[in-house]
PDB file of N, CA and C in Angstrom:
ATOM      1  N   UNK A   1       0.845  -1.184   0.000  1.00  0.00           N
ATOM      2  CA  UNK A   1       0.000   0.000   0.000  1.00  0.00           C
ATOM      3  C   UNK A   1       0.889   1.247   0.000  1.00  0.00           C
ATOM      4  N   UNK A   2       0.716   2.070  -0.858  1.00  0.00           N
ATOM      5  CA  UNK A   2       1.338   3.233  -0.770  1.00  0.00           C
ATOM      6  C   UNK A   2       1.090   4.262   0.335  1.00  0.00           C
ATOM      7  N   UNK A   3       2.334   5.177   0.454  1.00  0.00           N
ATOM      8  CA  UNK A   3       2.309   6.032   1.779  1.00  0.00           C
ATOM      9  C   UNK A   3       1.293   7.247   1.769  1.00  0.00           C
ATOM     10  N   UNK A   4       1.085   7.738   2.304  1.00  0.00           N
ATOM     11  CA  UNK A   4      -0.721   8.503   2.287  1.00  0.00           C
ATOM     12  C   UNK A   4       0.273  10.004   2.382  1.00  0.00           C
ATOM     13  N   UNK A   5      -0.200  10.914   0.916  1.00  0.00           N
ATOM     14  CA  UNK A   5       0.885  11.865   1.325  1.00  0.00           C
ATOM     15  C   UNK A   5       0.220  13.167   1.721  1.00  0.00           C
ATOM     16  N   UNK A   6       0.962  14.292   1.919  1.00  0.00           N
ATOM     17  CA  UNK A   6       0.341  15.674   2.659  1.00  0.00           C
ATOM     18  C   UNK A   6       0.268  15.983   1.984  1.00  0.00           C
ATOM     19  N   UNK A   7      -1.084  17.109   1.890  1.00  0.00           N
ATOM     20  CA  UNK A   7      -1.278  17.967   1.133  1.00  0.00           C
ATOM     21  C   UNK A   7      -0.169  19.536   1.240  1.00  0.00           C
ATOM     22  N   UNK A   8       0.572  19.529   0.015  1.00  0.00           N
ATOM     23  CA  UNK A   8       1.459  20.355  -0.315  1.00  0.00           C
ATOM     24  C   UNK A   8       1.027  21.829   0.262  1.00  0.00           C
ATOM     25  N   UNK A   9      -0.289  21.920  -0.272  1.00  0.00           N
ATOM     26  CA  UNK A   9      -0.673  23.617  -0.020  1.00  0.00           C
ATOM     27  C   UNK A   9      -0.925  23.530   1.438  1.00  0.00           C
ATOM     28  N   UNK A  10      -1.279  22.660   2.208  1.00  0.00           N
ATOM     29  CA  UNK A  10      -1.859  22.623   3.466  1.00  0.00           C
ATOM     30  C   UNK A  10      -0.789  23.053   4.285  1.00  0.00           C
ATOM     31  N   UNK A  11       0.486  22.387   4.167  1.00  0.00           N
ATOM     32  CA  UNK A  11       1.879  22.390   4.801  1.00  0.00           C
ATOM     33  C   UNK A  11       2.457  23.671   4.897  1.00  0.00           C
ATOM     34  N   UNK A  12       2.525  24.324   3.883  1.00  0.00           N
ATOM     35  CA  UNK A  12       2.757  25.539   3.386  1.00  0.00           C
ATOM     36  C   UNK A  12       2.034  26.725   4.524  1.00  0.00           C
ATOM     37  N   UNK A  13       0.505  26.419   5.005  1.00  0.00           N
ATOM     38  CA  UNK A  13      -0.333  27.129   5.363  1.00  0.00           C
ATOM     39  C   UNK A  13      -0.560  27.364   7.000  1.00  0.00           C
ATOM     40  N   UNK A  14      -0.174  25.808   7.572  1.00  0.00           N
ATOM     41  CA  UNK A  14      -0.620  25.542   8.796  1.00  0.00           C
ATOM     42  C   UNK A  14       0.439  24.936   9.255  1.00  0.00           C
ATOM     43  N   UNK A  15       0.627  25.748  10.556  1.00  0.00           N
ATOM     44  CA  UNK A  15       1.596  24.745  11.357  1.00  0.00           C
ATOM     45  C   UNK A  15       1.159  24.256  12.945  1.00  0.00           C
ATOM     46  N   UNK A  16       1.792  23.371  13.431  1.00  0.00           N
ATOM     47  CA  UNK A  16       1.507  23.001  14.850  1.00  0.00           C
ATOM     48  C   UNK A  16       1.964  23.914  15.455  1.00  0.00           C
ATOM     49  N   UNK A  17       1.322  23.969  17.067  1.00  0.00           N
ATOM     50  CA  UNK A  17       1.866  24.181  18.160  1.00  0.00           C
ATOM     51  C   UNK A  17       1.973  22.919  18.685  1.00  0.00           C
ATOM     52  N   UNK A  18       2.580  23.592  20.058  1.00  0.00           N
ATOM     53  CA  UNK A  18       3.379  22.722  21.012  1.00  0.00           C
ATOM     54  C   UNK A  18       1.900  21.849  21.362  1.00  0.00           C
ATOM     55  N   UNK A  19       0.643  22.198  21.792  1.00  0.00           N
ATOM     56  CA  UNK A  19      -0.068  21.586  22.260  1.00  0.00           C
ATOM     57  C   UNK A  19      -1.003  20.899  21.433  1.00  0.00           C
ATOM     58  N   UNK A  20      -0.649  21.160  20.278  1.00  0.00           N
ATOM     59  CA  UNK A  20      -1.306  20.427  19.015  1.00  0.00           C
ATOM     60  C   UNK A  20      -1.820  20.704  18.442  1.00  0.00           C
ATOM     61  N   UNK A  21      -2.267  22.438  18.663  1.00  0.00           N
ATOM     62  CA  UNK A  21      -3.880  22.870  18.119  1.00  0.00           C
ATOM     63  C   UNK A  21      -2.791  23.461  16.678  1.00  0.00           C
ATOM     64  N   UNK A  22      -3.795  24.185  15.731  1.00  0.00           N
ATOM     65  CA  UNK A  22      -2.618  24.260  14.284  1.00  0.00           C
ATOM     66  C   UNK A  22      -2.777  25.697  14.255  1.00  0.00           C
ATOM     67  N   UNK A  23      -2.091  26.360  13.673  1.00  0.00           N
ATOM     68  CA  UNK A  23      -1.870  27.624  13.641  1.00  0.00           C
ATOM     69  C   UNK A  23      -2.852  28.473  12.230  1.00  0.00           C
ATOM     70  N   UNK A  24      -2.484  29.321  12.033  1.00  0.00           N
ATOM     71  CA  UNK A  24      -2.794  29.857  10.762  1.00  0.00           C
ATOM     72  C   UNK A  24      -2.659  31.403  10.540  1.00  0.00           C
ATOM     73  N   UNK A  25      -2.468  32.150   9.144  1.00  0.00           N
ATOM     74  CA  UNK A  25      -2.134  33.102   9.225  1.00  0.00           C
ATOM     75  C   UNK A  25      -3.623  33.780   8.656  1.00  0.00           C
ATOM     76  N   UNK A  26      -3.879  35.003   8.963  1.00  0.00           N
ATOM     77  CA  UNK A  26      -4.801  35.505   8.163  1.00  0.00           C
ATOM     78  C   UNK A  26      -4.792  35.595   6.397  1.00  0.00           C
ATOM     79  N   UNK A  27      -5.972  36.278   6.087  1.00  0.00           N
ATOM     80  CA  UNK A  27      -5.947  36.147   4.645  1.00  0.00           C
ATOM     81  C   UNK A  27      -5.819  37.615   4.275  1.00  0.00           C
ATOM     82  N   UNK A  28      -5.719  37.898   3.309  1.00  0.00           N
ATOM     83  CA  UNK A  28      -5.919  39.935   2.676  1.00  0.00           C
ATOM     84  C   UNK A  28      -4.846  40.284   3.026  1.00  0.00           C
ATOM     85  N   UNK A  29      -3.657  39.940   3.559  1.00  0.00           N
ATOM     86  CA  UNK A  29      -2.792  40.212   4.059  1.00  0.00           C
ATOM     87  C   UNK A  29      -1.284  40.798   2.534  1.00  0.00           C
ATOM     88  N   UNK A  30      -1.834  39.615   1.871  1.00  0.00           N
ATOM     89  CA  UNK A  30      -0.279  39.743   0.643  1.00  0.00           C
ATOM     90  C   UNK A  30      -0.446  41.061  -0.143  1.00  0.00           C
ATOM     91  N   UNK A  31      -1.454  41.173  -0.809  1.00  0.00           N
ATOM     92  CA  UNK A  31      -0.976  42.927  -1.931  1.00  0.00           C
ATOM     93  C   UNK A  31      -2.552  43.655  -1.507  1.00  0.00           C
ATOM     94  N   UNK A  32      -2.212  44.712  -2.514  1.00  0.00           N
ATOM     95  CA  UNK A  32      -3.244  45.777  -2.180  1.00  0.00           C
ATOM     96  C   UNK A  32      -3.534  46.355  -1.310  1.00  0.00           C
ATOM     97  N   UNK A  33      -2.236  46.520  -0.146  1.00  0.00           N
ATOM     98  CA  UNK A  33      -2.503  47.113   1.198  1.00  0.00           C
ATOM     99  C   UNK A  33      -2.518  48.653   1.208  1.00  0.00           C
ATOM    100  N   UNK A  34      -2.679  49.392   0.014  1.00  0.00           N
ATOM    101  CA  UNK A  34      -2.668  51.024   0.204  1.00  0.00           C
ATOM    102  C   UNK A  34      -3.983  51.476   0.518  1.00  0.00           C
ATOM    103  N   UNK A  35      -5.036  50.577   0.179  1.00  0.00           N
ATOM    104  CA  UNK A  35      -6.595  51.181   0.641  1.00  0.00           C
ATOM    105  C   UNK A  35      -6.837  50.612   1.680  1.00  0.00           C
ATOM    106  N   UNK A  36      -5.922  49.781   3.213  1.00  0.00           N
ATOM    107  CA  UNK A  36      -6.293  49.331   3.931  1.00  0.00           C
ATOM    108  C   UNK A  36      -5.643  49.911   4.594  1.00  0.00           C
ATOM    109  N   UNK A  37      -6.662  49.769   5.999  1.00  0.00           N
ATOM    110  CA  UNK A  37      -5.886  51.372   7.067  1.00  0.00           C
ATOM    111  C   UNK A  37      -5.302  50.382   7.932  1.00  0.00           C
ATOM    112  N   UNK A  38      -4.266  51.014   8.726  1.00  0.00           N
ATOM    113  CA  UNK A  38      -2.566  50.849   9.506  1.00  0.00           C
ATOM    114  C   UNK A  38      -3.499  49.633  10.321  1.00  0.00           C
ATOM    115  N   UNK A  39      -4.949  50.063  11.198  1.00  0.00           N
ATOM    116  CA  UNK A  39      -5.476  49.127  11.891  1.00  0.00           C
ATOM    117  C   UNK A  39      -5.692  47.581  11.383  1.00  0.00           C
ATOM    118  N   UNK A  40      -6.292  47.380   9.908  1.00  0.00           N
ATOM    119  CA  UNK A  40      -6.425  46.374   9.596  1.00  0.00           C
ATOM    120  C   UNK A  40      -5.171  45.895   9.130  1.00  0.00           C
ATOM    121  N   UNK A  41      -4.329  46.229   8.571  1.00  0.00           N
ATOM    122  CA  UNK A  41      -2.780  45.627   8.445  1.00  0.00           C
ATOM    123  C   UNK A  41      -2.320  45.046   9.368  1.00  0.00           C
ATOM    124  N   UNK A  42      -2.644  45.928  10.627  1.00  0.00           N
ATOM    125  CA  UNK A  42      -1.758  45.505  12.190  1.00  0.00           C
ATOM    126  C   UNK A  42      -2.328  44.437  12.817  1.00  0.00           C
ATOM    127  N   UNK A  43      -4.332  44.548  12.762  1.00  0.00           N
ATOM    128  CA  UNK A  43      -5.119  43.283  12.801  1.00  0.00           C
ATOM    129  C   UNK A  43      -4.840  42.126  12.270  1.00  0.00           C
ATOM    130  N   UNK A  44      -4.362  41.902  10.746  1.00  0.00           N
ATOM    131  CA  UNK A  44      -4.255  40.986  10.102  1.00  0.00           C
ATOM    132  C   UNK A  44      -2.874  40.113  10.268  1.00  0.00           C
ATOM    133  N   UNK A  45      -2.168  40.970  10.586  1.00  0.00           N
ATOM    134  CA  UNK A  45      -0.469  40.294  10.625  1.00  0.00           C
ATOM    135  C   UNK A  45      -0.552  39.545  12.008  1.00  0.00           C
ATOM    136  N   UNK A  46      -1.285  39.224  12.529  1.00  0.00           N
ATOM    137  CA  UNK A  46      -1.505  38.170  13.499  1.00  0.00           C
ATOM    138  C   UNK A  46      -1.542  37.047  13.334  1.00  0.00           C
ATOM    139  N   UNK A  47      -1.266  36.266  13.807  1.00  0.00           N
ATOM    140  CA  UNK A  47      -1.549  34.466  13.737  1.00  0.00           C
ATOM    141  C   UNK A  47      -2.860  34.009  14.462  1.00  0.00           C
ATOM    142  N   UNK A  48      -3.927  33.265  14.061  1.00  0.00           N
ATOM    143  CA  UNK A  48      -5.153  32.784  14.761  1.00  0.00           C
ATOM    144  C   UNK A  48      -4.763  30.857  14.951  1.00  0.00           C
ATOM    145  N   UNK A  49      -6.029  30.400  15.669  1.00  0.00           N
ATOM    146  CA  UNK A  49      -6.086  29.020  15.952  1.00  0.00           C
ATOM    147  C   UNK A  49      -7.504  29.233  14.924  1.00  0.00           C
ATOM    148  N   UNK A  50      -7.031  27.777  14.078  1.00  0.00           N
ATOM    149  CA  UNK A  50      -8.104  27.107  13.133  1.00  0.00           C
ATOM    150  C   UNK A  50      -9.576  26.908  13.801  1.00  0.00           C
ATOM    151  N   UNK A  51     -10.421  27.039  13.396  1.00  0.00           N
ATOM    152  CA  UNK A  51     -11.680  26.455  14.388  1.00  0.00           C
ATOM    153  C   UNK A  51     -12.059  25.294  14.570  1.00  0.00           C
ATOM    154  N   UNK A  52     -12.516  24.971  15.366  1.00  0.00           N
ATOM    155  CA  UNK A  52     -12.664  23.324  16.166  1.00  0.00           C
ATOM    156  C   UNK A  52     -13.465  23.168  14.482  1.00  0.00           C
ATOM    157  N   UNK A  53     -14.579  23.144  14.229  1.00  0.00           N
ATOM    158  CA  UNK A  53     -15.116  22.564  13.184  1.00  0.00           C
ATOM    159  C   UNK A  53     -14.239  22.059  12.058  1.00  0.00           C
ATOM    160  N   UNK A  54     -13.316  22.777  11.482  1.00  0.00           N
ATOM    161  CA  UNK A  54     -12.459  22.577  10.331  1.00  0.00           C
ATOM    162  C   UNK A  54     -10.857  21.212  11.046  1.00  0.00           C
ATOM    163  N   UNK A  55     -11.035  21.624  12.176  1.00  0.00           N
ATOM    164  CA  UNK A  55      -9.572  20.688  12.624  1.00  0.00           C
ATOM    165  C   UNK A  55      -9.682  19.425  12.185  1.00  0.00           C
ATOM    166  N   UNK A  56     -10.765  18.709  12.020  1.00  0.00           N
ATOM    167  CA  UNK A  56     -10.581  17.305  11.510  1.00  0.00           C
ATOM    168  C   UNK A  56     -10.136  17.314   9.918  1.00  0.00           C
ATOM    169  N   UNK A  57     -10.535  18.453   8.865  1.00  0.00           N
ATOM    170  CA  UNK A  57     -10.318  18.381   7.767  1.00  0.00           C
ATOM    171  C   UNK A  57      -8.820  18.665   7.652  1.00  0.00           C
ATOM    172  N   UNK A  58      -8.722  19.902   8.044  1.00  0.00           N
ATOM    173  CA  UNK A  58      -6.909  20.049   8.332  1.00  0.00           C
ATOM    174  C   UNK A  58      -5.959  19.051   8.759  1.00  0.00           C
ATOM    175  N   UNK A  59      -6.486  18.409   9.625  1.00  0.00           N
ATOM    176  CA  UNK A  59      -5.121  17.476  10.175  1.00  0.00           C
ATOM    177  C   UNK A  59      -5.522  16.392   9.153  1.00  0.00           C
ATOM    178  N   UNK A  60      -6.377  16.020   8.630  1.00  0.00           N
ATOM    179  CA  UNK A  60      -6.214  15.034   7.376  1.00  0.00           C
ATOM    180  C   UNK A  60      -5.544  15.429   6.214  1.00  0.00           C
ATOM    181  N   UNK A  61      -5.296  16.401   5.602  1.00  0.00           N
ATOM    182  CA  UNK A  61      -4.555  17.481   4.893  1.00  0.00           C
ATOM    183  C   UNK A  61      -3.318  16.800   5.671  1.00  0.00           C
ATOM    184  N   UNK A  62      -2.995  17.613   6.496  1.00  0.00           N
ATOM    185  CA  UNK A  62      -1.358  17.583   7.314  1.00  0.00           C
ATOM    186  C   UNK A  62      -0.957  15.824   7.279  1.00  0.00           C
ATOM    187  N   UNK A  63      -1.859  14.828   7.306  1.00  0.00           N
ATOM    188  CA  UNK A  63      -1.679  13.428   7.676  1.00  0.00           C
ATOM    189  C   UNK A  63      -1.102  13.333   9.108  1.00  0.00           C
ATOM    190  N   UNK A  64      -2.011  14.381  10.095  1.00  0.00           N
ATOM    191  CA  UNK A  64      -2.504  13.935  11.400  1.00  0.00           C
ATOM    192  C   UNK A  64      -2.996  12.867  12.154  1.00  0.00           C
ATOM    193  N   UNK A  65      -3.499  12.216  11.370  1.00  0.00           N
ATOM    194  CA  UNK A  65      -4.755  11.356  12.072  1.00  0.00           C
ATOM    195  C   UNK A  65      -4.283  10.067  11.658  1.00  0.00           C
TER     196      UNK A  65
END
C-alpha cells in the first residue's frame, strides 16, 4: 500500500503548536494594502487558531490522524 501523502498547499499554510492545536495566518494580508488602514494591516499580521469545526479536515490534509 502506498504512503498517504500531505497535502502540499496545506503544509505551506498551517503549522503546529506545542499543544497540538494548528496555527494559521490571516488572509488579505499579501498585496493591495494602500486602501487598507494601519489598523487592519496591524489586525491581520496576526496568527489565529483554526476552528474546532475545520480541525478534523486540516489534520487530514497535514496526515494527522
Amino acid at each position: 500500500m502506498p504512503k498517504v501523502k500531505t497535502n502540499s498547499g496545506a503544509k505551506k499554510r498551517f503549522t503546529l503548536t506545542g499543544t497540538g492545536k494548528i496555527k494559521r495566518k490571516h488572509a488579505f494580508h499579501s498585496h493591495i494594502l494602500t486602501k487598507k488602514t494601519k489598523k487592519q494591516k496591524r489586525n491581520l499580521c496576526h496568527t489565529g487558531l483554526i476552528a474546532t469545526v475545520d480541525q478534523n479536515q486540516v489534520r487530514e490534509l497535514l496526515c494527522l490522524r
